[in-house]
C-alpha atoms as a PDB file:
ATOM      1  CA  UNK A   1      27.250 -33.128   5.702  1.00  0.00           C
ATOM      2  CA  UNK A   2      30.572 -33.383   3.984  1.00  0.00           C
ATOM      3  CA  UNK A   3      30.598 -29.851   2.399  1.00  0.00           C
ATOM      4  CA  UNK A   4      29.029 -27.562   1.275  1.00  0.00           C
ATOM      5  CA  UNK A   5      28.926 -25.483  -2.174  1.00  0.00           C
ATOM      6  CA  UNK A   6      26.550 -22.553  -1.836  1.00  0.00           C
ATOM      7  CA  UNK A   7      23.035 -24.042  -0.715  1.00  0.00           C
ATOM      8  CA  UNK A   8      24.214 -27.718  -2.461  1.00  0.00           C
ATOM      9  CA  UNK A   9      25.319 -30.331   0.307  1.00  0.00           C
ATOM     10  CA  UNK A  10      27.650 -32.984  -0.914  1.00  0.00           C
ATOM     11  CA  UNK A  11      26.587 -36.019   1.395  1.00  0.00           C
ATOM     12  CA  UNK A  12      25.385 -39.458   0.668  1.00  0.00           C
ATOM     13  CA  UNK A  13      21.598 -38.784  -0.037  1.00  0.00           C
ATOM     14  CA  UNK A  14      22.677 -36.229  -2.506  1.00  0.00           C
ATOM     15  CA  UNK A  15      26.638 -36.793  -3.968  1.00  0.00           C
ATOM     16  CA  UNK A  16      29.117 -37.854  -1.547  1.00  0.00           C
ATOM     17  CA  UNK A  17      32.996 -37.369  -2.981  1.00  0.00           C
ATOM     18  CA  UNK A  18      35.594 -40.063  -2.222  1.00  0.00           C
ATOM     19  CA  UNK A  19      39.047 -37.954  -2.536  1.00  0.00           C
ATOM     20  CA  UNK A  20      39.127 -34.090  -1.933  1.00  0.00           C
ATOM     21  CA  UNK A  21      42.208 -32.752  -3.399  1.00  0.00           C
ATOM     22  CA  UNK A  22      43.217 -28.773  -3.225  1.00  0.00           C
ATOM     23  CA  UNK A  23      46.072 -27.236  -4.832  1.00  0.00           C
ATOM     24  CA  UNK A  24      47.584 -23.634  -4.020  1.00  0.00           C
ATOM     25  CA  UNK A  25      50.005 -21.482  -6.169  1.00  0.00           C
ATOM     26  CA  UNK A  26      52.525 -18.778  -5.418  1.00  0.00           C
ATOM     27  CA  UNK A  27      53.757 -16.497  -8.109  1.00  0.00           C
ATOM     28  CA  UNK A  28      57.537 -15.854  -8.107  1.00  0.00           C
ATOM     29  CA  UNK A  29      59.101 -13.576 -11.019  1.00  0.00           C
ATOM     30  CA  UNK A  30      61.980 -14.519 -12.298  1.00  0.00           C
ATOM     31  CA  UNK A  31      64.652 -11.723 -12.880  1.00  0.00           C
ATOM     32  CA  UNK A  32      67.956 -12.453 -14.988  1.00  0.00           C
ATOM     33  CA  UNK A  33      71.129 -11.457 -13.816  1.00  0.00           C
ATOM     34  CA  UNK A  34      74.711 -11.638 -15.297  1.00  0.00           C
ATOM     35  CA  UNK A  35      77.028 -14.411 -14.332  1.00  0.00           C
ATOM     36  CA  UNK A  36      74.635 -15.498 -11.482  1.00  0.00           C
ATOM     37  CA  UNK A  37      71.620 -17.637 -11.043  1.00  0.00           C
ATOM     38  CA  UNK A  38      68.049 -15.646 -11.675  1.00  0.00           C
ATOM     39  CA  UNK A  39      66.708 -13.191  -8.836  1.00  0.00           C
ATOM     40  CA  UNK A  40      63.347 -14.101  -7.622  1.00  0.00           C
ATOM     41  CA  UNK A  41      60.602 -12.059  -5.994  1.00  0.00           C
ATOM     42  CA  UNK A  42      57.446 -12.992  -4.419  1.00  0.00           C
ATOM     43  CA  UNK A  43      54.653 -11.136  -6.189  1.00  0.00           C
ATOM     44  CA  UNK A  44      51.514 -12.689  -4.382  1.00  0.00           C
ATOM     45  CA  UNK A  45      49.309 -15.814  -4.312  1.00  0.00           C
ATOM     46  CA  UNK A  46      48.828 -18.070  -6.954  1.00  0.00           C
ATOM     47  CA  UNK A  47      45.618 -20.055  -7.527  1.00  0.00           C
ATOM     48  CA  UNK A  48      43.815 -21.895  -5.534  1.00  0.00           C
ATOM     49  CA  UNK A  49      41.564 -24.910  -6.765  1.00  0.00           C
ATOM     50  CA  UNK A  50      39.970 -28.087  -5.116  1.00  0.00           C
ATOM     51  CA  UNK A  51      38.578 -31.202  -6.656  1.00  0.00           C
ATOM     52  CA  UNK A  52      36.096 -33.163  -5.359  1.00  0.00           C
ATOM     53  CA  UNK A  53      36.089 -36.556  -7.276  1.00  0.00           C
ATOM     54  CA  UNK A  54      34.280 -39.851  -6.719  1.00  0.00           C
ATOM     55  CA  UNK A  55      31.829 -42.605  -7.435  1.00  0.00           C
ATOM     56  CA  UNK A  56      27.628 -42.089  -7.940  1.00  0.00           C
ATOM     57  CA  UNK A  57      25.431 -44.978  -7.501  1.00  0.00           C
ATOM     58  CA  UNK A  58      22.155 -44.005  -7.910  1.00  0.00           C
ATOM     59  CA  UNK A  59      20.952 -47.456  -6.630  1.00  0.00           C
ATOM     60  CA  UNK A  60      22.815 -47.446  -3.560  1.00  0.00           C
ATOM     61  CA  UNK A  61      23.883 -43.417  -2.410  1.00  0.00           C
ATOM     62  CA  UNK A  62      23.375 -40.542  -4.190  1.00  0.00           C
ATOM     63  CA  UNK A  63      21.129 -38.959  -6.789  1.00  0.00           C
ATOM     64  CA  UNK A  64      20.802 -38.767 -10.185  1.00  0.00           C
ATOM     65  CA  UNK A  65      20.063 -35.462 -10.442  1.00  0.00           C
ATOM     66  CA  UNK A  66      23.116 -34.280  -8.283  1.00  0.00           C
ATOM     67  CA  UNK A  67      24.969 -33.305 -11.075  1.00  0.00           C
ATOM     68  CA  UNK A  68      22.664 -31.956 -13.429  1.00  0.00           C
ATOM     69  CA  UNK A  69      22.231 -29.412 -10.314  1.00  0.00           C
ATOM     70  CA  UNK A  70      25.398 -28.871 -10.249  1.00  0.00           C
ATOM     71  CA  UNK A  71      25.676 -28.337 -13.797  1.00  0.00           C
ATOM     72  CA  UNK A  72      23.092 -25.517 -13.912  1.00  0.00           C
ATOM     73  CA  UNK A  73      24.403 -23.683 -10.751  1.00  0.00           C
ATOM     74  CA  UNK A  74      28.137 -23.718 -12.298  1.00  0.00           C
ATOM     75  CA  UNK A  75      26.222 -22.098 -15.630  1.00  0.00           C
ATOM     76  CA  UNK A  76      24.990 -19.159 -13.591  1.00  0.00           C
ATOM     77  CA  UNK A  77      28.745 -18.118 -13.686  1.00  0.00           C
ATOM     78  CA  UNK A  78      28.168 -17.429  -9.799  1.00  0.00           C
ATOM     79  CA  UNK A  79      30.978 -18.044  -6.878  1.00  0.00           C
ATOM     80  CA  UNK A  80      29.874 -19.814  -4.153  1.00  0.00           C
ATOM     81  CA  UNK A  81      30.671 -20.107  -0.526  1.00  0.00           C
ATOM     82  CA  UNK A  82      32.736 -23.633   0.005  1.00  0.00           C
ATOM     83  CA  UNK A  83      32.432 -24.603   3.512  1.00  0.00           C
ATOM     84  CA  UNK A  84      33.576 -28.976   4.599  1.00  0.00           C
ATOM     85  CA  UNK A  85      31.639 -30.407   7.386  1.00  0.00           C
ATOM     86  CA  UNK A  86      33.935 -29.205  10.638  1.00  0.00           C
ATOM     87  CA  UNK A  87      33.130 -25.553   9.458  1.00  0.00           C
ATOM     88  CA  UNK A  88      35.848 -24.601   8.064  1.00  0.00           C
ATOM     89  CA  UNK A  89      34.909 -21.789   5.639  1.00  0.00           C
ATOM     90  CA  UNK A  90      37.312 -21.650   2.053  1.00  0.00           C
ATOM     91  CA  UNK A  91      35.479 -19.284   0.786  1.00  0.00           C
ATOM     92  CA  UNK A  92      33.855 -17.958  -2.454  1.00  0.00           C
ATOM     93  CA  UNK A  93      34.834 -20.757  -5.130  1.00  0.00           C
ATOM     94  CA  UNK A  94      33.376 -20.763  -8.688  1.00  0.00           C
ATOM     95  CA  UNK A  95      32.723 -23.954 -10.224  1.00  0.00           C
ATOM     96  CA  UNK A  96      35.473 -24.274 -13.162  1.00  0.00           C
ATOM     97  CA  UNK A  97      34.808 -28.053 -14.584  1.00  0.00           C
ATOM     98  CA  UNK A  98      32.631 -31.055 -14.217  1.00  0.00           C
ATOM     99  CA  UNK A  99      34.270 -34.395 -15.658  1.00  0.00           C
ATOM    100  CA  UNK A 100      31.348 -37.989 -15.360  1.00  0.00           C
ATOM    101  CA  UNK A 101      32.577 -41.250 -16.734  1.00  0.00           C
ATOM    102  CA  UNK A 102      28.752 -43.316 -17.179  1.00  0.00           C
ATOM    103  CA  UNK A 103      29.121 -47.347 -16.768  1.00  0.00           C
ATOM    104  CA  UNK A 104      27.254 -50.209 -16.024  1.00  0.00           C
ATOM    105  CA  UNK A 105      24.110 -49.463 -17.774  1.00  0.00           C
ATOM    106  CA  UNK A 106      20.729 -50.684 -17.230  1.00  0.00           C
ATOM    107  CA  UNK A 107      18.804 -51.728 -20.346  1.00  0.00           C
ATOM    108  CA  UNK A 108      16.976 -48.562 -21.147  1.00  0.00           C
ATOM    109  CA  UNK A 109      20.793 -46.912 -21.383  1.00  0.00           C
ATOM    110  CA  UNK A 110      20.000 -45.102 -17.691  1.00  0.00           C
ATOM    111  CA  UNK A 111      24.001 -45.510 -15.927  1.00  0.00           C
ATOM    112  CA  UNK A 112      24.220 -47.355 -12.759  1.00  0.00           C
ATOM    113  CA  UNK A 113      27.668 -46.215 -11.986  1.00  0.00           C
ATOM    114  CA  UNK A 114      29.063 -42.538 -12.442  1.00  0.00           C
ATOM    115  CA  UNK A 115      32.637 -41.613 -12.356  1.00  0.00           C
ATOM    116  CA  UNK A 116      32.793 -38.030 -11.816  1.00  0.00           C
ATOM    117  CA  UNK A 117      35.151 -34.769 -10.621  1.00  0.00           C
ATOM    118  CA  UNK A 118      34.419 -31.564 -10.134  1.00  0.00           C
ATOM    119  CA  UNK A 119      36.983 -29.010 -10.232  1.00  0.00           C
ATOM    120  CA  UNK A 120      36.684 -25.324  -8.161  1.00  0.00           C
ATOM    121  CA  UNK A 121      38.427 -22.188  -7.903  1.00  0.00           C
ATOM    122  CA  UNK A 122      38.752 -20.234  -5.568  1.00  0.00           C
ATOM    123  CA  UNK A 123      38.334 -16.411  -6.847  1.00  0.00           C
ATOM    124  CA  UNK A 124      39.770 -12.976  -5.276  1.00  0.00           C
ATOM    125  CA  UNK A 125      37.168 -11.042  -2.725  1.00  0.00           C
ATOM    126  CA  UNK A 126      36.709  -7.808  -5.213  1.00  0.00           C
ATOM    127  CA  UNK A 127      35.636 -10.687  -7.554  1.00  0.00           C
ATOM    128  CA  UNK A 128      33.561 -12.456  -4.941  1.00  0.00           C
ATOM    129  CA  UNK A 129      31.624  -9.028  -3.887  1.00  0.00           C
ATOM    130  CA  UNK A 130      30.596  -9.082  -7.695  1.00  0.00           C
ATOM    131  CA  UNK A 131      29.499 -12.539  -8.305  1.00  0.00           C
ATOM    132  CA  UNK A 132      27.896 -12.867  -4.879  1.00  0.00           C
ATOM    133  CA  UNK A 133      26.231  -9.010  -5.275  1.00  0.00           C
ATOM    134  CA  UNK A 134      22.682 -10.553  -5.709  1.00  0.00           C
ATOM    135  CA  UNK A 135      22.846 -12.994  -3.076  1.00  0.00           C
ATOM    136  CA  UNK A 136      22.536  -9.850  -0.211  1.00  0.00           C
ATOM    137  CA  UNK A 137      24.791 -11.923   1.874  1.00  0.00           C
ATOM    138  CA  UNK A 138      25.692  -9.477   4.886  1.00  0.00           C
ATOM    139  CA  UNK A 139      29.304  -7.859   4.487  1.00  0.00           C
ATOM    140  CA  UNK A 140      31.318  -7.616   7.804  1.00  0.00           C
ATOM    141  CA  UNK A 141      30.928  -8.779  11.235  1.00  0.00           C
ATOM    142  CA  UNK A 142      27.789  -9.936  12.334  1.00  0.00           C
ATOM    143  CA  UNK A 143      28.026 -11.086  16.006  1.00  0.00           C
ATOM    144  CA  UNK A 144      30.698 -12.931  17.961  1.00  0.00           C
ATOM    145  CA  UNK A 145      29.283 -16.033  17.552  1.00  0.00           C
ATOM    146  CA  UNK A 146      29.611 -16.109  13.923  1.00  0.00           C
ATOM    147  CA  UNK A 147      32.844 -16.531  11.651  1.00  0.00           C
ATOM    148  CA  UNK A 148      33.994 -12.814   9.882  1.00  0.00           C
ATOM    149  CA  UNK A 149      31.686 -12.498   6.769  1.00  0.00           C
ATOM    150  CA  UNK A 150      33.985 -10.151   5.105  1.00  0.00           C
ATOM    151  CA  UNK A 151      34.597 -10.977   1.840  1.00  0.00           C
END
């Protein structure tokens, strides 16, 4: 396993990413001042988005389907837990955008080759207990052998 996304694994059988790129704001206001440069003061975290982009080749790794799953769990307007393969939990991320570039196609138009990237946000935990309400994921500490569920 690569990551997870919810109950979707991103691996070879299924859709295995080639670059994993994550981005993370912080919000500054800017104050003016007379006859000196602009005040700043740090008013909290920014956004945080990753995106997983790569090559699907139905023939050789991957399936078809992958992002057509994908797809429908992003309509559901749901966040969903983002964990990468050493455990590391990110958690809650919504899925914001799903880019495919189709190529190399066999005769009956079907693609051999799919360029795609998916794009994901992370959202705030008040949001999270929201969107993951029907889910009945447990809320606080469950034992010492598992990670903080708190969201």
């Amino acid at each position: 396993m690569m990551m997870a996304l919810g109950m979707f694994v991103f691996s070879l059988p299924t859709l295995a990413y080639q670059a994993l790129r994550r981005s993370t704001d912080w919000r500054h206001a800017s104050n003016s001042r007379m006859g000196a440069a602009p005040g700043y003061q740090f008013v909290g975290r920014g956004e945080d988005s990753t995106t997983l982009s790569g090559v699907l080749i139905p023939e050789i790794a991957g399936s078809a389907g992958a992002l057509a799953l994908l797809r429908r769990m992003a309509d559901t307007g749901k966040a969903y837990i983002l964990v990468d393969g050493s455990g590391t939990v990110y958690g809650p991320h919504i899925i914001d955008k799903i880019d495919e570039d189709h190529s190399e196609f066999f005769f009956n138009g079907q693609s051999q080759r799919v360029d795609f990237s998916i794009s994901l946000k992370s959202v705030s935990d008040d949001q999270a207990r929201t969107l993951l309400d029907d889910l009945k994921l447990p809320i606080g500490r469950m034992d010492s052998s598992i990670l903080d569920w708190s969201l």
